[in-house]
Every structure is written in structure tokens, then in C-alpha cells.
N, C-alpha and C. Protein backbone atom coordinates (compact mmCIF):
# COMPACT_ATOMS: atom_id res chain seq x y z
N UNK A 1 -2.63 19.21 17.99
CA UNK A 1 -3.26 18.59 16.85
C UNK A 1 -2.22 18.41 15.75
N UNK A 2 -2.24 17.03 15.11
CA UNK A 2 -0.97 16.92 13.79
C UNK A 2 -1.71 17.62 12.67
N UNK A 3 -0.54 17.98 12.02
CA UNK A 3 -0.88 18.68 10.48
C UNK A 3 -1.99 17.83 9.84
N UNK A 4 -2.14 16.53 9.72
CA UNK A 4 -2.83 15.96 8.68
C UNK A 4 -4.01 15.53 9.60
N UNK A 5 -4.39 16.00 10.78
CA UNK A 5 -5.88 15.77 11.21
C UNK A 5 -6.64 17.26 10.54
N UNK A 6 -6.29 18.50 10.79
CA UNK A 6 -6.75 19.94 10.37
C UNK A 6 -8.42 19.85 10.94
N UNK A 7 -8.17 19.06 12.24
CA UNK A 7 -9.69 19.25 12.95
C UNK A 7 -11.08 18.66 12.11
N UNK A 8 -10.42 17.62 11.63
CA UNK A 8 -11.27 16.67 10.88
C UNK A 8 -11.41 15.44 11.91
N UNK A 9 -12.60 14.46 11.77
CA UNK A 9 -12.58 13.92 12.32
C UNK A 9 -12.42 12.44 11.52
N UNK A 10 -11.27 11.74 12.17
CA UNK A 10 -9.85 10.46 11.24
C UNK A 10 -11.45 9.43 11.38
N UNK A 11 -11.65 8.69 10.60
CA UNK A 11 -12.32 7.46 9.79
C UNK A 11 -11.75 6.52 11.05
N UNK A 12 -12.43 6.04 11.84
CA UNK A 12 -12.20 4.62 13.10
C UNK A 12 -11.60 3.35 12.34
N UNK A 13 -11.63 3.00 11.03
CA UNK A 13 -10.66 1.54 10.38
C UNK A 13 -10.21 2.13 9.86
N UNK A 14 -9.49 3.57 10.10
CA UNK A 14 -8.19 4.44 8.89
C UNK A 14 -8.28 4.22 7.72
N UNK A 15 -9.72 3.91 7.24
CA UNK A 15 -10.18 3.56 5.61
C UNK A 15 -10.18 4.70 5.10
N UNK A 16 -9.07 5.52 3.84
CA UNK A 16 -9.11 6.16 3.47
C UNK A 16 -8.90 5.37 1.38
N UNK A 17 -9.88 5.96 1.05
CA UNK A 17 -9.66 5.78 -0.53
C UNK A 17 -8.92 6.18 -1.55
N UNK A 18 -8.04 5.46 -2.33
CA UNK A 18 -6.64 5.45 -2.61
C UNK A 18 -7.26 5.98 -3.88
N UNK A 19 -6.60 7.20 -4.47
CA UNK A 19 -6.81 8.16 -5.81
C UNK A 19 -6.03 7.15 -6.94
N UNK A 20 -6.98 6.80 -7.94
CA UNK A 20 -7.02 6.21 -8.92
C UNK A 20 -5.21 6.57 -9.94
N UNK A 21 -5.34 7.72 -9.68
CA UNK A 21 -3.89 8.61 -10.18
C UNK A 21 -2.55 8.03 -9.49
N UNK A 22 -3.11 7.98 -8.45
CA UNK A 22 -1.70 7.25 -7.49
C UNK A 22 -0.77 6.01 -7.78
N UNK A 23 -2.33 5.15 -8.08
CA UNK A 23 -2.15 3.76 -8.32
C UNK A 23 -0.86 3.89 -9.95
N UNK A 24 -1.70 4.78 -10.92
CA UNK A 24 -1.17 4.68 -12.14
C UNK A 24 0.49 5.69 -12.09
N UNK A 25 0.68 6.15 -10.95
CA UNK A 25 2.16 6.42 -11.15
C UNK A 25 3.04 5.58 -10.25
N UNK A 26 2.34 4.15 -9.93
CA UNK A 26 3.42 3.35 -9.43
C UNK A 26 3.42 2.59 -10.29
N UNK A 27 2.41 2.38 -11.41
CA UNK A 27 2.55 1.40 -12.57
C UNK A 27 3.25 2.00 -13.48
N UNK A 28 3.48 3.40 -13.66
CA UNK A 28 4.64 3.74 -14.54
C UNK A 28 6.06 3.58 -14.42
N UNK A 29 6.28 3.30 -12.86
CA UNK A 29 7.62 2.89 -11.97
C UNK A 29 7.82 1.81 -11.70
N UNK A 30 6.99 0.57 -11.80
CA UNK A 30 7.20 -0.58 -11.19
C UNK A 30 6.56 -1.23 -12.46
N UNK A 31 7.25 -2.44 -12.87
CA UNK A 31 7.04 -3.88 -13.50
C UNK A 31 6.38 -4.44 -12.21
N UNK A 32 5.14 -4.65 -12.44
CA UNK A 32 4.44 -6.09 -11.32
C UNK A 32 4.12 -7.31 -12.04
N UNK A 33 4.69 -8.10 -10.71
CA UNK A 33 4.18 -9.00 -11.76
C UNK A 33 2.99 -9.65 -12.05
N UNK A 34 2.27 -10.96 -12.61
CA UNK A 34 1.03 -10.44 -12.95
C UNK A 34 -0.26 -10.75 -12.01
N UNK A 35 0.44 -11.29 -10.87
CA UNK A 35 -1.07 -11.57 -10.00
C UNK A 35 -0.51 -10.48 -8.53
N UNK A 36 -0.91 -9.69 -8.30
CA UNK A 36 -0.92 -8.90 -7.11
C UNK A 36 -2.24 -8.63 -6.51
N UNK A 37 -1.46 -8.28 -4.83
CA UNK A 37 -2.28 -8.77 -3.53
C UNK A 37 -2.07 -7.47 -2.38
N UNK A 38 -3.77 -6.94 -2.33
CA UNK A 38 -3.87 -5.77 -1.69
C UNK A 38 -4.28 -6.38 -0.57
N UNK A 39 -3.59 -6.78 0.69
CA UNK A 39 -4.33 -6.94 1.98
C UNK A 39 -4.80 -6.37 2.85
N UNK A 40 -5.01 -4.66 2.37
CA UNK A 40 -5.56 -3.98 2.97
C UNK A 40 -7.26 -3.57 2.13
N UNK A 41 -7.72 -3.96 1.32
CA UNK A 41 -8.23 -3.52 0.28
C UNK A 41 -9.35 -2.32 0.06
N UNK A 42 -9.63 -2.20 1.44
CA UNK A 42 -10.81 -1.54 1.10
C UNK A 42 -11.81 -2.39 0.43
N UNK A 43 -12.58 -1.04 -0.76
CA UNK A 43 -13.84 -1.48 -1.22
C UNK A 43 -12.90 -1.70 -2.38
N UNK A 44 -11.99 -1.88 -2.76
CA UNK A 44 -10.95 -2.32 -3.86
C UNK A 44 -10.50 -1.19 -4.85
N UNK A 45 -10.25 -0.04 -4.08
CA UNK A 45 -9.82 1.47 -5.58
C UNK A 45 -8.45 0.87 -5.77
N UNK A 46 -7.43 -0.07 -5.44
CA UNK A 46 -5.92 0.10 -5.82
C UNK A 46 -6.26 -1.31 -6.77
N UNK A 47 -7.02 -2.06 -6.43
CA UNK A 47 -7.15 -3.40 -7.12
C UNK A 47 -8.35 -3.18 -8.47
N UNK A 48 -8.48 -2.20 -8.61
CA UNK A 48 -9.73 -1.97 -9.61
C UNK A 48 -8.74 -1.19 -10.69
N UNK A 49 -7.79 -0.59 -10.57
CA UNK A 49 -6.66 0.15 -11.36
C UNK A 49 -5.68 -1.05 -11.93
N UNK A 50 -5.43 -1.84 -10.63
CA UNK A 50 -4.82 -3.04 -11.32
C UNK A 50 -4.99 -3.95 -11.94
N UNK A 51 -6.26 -4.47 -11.76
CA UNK A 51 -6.96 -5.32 -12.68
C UNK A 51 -7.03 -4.42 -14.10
N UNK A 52 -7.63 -3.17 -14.18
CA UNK A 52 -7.99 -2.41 -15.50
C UNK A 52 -6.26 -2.27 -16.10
N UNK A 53 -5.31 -2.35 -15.55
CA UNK A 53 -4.24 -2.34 -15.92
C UNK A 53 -3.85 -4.19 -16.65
N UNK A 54 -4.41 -5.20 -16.23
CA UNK A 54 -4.40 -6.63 -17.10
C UNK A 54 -3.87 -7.25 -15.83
N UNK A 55 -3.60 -7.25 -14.31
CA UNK A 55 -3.24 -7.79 -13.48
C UNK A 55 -4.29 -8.81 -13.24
N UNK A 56 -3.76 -9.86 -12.25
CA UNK A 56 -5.37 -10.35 -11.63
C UNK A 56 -4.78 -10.48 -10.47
N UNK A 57 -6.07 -9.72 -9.53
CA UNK A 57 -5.96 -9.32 -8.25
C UNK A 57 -6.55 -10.38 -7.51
N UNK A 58 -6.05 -10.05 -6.23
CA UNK A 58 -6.81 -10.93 -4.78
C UNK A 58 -6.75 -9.61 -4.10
N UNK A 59 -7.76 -9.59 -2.98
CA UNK A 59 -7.70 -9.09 -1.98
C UNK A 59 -7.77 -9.40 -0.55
N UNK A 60 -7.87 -8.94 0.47
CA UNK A 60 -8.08 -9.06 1.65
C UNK A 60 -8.50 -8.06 2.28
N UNK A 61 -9.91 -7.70 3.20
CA UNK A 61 -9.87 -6.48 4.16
C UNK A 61 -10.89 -7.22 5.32
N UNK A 62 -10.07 -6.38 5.99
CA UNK A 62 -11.54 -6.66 8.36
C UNK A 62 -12.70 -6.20 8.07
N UNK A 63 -13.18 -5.73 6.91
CA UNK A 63 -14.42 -5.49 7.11
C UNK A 63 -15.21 -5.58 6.19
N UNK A 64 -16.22 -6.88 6.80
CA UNK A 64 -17.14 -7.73 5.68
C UNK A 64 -17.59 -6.92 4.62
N UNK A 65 -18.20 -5.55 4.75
CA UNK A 65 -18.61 -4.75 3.83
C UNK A 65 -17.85 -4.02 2.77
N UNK A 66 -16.69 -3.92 3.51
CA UNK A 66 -16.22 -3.42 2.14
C UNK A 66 -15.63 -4.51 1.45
N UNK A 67 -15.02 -5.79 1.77
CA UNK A 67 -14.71 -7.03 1.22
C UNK A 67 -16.22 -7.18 -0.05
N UNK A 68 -16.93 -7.21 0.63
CA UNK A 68 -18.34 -7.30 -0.59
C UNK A 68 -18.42 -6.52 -1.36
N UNK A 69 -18.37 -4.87 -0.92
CA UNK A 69 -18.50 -4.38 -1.92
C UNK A 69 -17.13 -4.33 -3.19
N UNK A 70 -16.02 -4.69 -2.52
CA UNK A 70 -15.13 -4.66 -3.75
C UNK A 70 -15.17 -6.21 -4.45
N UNK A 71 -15.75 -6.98 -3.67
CA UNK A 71 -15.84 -8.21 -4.52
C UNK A 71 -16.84 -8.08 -5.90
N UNK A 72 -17.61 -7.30 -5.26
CA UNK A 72 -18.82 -7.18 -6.31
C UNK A 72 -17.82 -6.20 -7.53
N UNK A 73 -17.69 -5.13 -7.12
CA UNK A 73 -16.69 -4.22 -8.36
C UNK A 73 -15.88 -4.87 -8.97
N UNK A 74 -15.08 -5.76 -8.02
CA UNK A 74 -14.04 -6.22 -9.35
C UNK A 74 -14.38 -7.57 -9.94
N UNK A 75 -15.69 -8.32 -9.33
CA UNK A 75 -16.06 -9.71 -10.20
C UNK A 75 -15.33 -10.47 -9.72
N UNK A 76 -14.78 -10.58 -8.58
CA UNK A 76 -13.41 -11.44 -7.89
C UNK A 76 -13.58 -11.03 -6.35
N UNK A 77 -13.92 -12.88 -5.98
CA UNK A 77 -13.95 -12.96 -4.68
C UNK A 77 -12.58 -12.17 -3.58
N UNK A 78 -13.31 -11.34 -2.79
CA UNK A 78 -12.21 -10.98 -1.62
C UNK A 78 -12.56 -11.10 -0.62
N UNK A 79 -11.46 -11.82 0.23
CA UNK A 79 -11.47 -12.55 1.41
C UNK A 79 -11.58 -11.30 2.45
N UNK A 80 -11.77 -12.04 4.10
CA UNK A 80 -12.19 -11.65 5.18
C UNK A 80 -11.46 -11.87 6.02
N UNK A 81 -10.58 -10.83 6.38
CA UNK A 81 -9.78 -11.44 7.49
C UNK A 81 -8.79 -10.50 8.33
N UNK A 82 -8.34 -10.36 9.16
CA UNK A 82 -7.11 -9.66 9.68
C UNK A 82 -5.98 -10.02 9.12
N UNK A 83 -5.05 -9.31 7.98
CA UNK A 83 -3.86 -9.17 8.08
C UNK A 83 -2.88 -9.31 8.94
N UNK A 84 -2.67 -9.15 9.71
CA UNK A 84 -2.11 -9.35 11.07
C UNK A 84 -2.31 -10.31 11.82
N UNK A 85 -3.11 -11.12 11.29
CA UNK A 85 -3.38 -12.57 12.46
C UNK A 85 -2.57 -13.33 11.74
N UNK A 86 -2.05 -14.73 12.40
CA UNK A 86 -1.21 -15.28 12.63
C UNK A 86 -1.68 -16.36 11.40
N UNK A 87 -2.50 -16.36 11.34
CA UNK A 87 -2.92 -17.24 9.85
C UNK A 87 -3.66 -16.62 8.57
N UNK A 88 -3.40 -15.42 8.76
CA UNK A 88 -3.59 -14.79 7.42
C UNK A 88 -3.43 -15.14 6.08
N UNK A 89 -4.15 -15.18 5.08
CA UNK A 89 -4.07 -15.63 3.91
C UNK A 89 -3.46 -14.88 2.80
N UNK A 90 -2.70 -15.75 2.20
CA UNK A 90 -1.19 -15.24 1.11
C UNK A 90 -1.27 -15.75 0.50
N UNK A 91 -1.62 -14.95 -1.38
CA UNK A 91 -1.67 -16.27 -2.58
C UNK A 91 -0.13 -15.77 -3.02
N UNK A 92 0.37 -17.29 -3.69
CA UNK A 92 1.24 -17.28 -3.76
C UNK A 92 1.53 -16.61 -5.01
N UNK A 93 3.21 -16.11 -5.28
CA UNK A 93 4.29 -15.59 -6.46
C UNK A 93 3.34 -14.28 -7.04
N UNK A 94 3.22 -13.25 -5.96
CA UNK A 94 2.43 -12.41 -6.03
C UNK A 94 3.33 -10.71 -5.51
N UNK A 95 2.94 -9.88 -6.14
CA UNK A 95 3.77 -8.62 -5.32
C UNK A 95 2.08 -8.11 -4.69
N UNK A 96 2.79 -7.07 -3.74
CA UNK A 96 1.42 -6.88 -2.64
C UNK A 96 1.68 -5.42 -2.76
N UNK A 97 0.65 -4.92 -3.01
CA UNK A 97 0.31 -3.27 -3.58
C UNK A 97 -1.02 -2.75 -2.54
N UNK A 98 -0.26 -2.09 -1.45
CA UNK A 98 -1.09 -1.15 -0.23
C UNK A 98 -1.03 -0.11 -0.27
N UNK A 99 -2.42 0.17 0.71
CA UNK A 99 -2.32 1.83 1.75
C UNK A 99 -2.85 1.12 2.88
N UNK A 100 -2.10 0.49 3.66
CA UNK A 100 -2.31 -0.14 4.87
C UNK A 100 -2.52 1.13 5.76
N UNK A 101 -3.52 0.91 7.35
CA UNK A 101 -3.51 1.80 8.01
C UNK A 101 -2.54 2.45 8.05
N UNK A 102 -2.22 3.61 8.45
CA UNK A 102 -1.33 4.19 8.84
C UNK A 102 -0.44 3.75 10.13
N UNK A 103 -1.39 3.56 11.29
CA UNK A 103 -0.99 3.23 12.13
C UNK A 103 -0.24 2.02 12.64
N UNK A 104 -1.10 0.62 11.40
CA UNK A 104 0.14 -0.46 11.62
C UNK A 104 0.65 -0.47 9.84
N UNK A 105 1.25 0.57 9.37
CA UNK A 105 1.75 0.32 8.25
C UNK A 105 3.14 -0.35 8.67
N UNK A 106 3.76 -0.35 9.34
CA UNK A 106 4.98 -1.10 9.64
C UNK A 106 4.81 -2.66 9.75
N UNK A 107 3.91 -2.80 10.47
CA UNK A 107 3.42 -4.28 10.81
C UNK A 107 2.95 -5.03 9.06
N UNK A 108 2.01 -4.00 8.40
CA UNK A 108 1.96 -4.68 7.44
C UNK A 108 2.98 -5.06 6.33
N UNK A 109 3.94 -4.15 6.09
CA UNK A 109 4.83 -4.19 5.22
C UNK A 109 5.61 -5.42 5.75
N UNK A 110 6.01 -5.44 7.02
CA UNK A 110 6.97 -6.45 7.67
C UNK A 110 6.45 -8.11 7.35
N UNK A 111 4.56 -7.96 7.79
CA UNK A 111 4.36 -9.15 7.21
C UNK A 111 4.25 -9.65 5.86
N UNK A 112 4.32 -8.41 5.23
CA UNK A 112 3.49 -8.77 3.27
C UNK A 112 5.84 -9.77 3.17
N UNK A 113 6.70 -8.61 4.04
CA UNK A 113 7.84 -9.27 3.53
C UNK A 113 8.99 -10.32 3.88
N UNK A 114 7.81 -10.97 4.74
CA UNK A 114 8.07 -12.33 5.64
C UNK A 114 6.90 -13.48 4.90
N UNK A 115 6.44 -13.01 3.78
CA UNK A 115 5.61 -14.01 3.01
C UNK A 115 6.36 -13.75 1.34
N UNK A 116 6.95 -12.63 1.18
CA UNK A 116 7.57 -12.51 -0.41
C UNK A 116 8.16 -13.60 -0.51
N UNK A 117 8.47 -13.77 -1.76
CA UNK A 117 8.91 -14.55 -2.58
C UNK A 117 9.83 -13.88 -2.67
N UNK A 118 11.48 -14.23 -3.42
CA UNK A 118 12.43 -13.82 -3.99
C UNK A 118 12.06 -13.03 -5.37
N UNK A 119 12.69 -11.57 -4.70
CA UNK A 119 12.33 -10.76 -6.14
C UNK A 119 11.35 -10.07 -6.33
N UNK A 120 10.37 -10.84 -5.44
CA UNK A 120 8.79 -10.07 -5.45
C UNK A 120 8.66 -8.70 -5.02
N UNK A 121 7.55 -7.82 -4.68
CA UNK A 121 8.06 -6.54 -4.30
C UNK A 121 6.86 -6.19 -3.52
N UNK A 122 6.87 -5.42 -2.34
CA UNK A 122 5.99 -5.21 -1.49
C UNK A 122 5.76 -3.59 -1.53
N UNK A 123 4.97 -3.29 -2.28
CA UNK A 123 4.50 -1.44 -2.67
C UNK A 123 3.07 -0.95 -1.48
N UNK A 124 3.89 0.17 -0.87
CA UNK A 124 2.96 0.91 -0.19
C UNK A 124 3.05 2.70 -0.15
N UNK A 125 1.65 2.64 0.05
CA UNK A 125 1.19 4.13 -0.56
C UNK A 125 1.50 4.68 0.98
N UNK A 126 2.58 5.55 1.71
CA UNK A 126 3.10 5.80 2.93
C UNK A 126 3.35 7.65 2.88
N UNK A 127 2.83 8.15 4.11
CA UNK A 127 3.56 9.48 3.95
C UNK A 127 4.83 8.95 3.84
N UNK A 128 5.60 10.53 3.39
CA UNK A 128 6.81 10.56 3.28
C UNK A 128 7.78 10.32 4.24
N UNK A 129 7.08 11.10 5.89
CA UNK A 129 8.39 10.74 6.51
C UNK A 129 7.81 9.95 7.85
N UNK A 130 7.67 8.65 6.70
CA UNK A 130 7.61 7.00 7.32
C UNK A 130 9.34 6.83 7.42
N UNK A 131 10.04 7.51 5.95
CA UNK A 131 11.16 6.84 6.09
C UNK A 131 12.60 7.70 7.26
N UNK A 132 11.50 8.36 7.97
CA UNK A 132 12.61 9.27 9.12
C UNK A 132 12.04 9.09 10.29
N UNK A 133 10.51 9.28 10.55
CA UNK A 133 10.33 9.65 11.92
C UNK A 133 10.36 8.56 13.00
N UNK A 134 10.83 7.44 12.92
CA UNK A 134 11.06 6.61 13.76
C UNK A 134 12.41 5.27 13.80
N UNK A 135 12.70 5.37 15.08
CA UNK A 135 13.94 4.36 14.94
C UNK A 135 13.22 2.81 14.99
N UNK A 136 11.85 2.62 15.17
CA UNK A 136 11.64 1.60 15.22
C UNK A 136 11.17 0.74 13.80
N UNK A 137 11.80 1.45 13.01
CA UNK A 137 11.68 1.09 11.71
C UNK A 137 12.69 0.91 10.89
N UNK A 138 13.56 1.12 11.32
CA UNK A 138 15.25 0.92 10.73
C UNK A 138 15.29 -0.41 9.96
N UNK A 139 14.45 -1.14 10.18
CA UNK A 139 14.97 -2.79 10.02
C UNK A 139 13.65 -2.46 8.41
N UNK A 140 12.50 -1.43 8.25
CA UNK A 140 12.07 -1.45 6.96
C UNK A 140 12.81 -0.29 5.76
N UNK A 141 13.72 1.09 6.67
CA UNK A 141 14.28 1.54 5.51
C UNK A 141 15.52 2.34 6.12
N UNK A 142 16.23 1.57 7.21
CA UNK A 142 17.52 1.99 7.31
C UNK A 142 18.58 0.92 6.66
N UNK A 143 19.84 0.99 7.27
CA UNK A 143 20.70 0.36 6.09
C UNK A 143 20.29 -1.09 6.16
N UNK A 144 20.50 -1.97 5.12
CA UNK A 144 20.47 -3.09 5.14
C UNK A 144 19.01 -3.76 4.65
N UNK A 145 17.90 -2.64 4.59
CA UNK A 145 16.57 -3.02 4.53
C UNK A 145 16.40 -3.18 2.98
N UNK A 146 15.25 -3.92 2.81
CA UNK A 146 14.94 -4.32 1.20
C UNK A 146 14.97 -3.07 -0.06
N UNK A 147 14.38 -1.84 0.78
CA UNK A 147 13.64 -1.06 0.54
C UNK A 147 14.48 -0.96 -1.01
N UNK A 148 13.81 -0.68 -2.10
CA UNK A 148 14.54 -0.58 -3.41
C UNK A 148 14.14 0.98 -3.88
N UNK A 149 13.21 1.78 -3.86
CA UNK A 149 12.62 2.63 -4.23
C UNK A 149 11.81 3.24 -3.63
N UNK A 150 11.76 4.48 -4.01
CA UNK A 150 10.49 5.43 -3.20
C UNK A 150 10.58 6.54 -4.40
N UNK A 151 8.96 6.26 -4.60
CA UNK A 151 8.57 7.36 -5.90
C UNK A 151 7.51 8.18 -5.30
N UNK A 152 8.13 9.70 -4.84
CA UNK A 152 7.56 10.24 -4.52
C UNK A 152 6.00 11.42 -5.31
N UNK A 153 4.97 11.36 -4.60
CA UNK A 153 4.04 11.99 -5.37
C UNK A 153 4.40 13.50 -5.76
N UNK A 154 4.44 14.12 -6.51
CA UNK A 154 4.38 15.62 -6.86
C UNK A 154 3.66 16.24 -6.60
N UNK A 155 2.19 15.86 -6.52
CA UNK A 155 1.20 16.51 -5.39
C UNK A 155 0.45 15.23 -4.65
N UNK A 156 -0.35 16.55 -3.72
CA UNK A 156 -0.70 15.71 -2.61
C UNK A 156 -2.31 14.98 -3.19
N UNK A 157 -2.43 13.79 -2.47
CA UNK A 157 -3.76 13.22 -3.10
C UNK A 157 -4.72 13.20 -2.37
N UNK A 158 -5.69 13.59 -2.73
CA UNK A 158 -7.06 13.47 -1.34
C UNK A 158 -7.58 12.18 -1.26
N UNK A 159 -7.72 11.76 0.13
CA UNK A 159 -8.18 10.50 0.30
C UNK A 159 -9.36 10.75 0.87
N UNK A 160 -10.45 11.97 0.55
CA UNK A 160 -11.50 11.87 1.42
C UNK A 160 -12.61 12.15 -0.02
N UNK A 161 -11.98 12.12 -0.90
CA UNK A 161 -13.20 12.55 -2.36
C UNK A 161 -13.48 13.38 -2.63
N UNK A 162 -12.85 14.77 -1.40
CA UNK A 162 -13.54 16.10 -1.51
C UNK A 162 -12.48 16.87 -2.07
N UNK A 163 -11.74 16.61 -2.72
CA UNK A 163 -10.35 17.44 -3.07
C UNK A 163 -9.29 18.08 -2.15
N UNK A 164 -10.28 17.98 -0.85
CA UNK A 164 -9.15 18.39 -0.10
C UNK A 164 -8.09 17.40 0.63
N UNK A 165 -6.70 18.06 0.74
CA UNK A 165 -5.58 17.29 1.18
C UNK A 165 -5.06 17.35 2.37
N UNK A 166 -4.36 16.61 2.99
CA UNK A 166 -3.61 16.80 4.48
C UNK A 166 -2.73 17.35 4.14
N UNK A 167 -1.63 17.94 5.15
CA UNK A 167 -0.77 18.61 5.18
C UNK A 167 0.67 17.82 4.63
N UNK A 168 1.11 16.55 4.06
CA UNK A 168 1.69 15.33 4.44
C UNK A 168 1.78 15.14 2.67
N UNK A 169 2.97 15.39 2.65
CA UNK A 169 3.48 14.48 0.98
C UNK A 169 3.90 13.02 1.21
N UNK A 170 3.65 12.30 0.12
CA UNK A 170 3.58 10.75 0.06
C UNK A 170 3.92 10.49 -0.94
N UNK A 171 4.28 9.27 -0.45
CA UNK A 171 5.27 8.19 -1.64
C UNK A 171 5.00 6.96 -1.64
N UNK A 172 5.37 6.33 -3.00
CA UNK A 172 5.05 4.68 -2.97
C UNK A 172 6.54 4.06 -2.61
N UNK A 173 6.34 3.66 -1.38
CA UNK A 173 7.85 2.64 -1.16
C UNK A 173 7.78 1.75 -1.38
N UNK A 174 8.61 1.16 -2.50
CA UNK A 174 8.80 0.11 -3.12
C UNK A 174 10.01 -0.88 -2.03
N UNK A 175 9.89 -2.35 -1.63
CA UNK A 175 10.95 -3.23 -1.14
C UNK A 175 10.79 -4.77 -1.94
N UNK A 176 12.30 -4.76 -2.48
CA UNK A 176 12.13 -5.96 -3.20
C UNK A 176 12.79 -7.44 -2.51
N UNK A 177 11.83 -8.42 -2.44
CA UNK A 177 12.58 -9.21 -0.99
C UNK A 177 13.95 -9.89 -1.85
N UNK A 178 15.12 -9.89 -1.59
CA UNK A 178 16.39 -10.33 -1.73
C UNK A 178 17.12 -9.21 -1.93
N UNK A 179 16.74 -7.82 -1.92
CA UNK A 179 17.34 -6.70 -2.39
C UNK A 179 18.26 -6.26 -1.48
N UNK A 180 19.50 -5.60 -2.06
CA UNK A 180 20.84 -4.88 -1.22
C UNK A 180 21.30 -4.07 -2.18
N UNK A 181 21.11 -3.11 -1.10
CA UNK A 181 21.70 -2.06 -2.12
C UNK A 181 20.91 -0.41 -1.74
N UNK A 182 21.26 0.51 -1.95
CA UNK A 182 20.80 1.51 -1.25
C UNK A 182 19.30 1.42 -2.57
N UNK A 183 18.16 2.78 -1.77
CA UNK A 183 16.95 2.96 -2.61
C UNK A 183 17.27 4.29 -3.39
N UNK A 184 16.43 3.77 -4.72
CA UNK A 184 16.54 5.07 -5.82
C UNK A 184 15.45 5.77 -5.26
N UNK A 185 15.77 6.82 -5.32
CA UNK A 185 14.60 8.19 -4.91
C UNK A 185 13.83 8.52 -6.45
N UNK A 186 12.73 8.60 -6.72
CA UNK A 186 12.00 9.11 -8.41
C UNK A 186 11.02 9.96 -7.49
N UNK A 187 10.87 11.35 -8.30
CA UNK A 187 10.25 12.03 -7.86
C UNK A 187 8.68 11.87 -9.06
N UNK A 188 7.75 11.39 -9.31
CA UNK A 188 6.88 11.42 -10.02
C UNK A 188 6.67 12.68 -10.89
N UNK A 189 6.65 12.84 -12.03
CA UNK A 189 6.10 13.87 -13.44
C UNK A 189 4.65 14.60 -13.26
């Protein structure tokens, strides 16, 4: 059994709800710019921080219900669709602010940064060691990759509402598309 199951039983669309706190210590680290795009969205907790922050959001999520219910919360239509399909929908001159599954968080980051814009920045809420435990990821944060930043959390955040946490520290990895140059490490306050 991995540390971060602890004999719980994992949510079948890896829908876990992104702590309101999280959102606001990547807005203390990151300039976005002003229309950003959660294509993972959930019922919209990262796009409901950003909007209350003066952004204007889009979203995207696979599942009609929670697409509704965050359409309804934030007063702003969100679309229906797979991320991952081949005609996925991308508004344009936008940075894209996730907690994509876990499981295809690679896939999503790769596509949010095969649709950036120059400059734009592709932020995801990732355990920490996304940026070690696999070689098949070299091309998102070994040498040469966009990756600009990783602001790591100081504590751990519960994604189940109940205060309790997985075993697994996390960070927002920041990649800015045209970027070279190694990533600044910020450990969050």
C-alpha cells in the first residue's frame, strides 16, 4: 500500500478538492495573467480563488456535474470535455492553473504546454516528487524543460475536507513556455 492511500479508499475521477490556501500561495508567487484556464476544474475551488482574486476564469472538466456545479458558483459557463482528446478546447493568451489527476498529470501539463503562448505559464498543484520519481518525465523537469519554479507547500493540505492529510508534501510547479534556465526552488511562509 503507498503512503498517500493510508487504506482509504482513492475517489474513481481522482477528484480531489484543491484548499482555498493553496491557490492563494501561488498567487503570492506568480503574476498571472488576467484570464486563466483550469482544465481540470472540478466543481471550480482553484477558479473560485481566482476569479475572487480579479482574474476571469474558463474552465473545463469530464464530468457534466461538476462542470454545472462550478458553472453555477462562479456565474461562468464551464465547458465539457476531455482534456486529453485531440480537440480539446483552449481559450486563448491565458496561463492554465491545475490539480490535474494525478495519474495523467504529465499528460496534462505536456498538453496545457503544447497550447501556451510565449511567456505564458502552466501552474500545477503536484506532489513533490513528480520532479524525481520518474525518467519518463525528464522532457517536463529535467534539463532543458520550461519548468521555471516550484513553490513548495510548508504544510500538507487536505484534499478530502476532513483535515486529514496524505503522507506526500506538494508543490506548485510553475513552467513558463519559452523559458531556459534552471528552476527557482521557494519554499512557501
Amino acid at each position: 500500500m503507498s503512503a498517500t492511500g493510508r487504506g482509504r479508499q482513492r475517489n474513481p475521477r481522482d477528484f480531489y478538492r484543491t484548499p482555498a490556501w493553496c491557490v492563494e500561495v501561488l498567487l503570492e508567487h506568480e503574476l498571472l495573467l488576467p484570464n486563466v484556464y483550469d482544465p481540470a476544474c472540478g466543481d471550480g475551488a482553484i477558479l473560485e480563488v481566482l476569479q475572487e482574486a480579479g482574474h476571469k476564469v474558463f474552465g473545463l472538466d469530464i464530468d457534466p456535474g461538476s462542470a454545472l456545479a462550478a458553472s453555477q458558483q462562479l456565474n461562468t459557463p464551464i465547458a465539457v470535455g476531455d482534456y486529453l482528446h485531440p480537440e480539446r478546447p483552449h481559450p486563448c493568451r491565458c496561463d492554465v492553473v491545475m490539480n490535474p489527476p494525478y495519474r495523467q498529470a504529465a499528460e496534462f501539463v505536456r498538453v496545457a504546454l503544447s497550447q501556451a503562448e510565449p511567456r505564458s505559464r502552466v501552474c500545477a498543484l503536484l506532489r513533490l516528487n513528480f520532479l524525481g520519481s520518474s525518467r519518463k518525465r525528464l522532457d517536463l523537469v529535467g534539463k532543458g524543460a520550461e519548468l521555471r519554479r516550484v513553490i513548495v507547500l510548508s504544510r500538507r493540505p487536505s484534499f478530502t475536507g476532513d483535515g486529514r492529510t496524505d503522507a506526500c508534501e506538494y508543490a506548485w510547479l510553475v513552467w513558463e513556455s519559452g523559458y531556459q534556465g534552471p528552476a527557482e526552488v521557494v519554499i512557501s511562509g
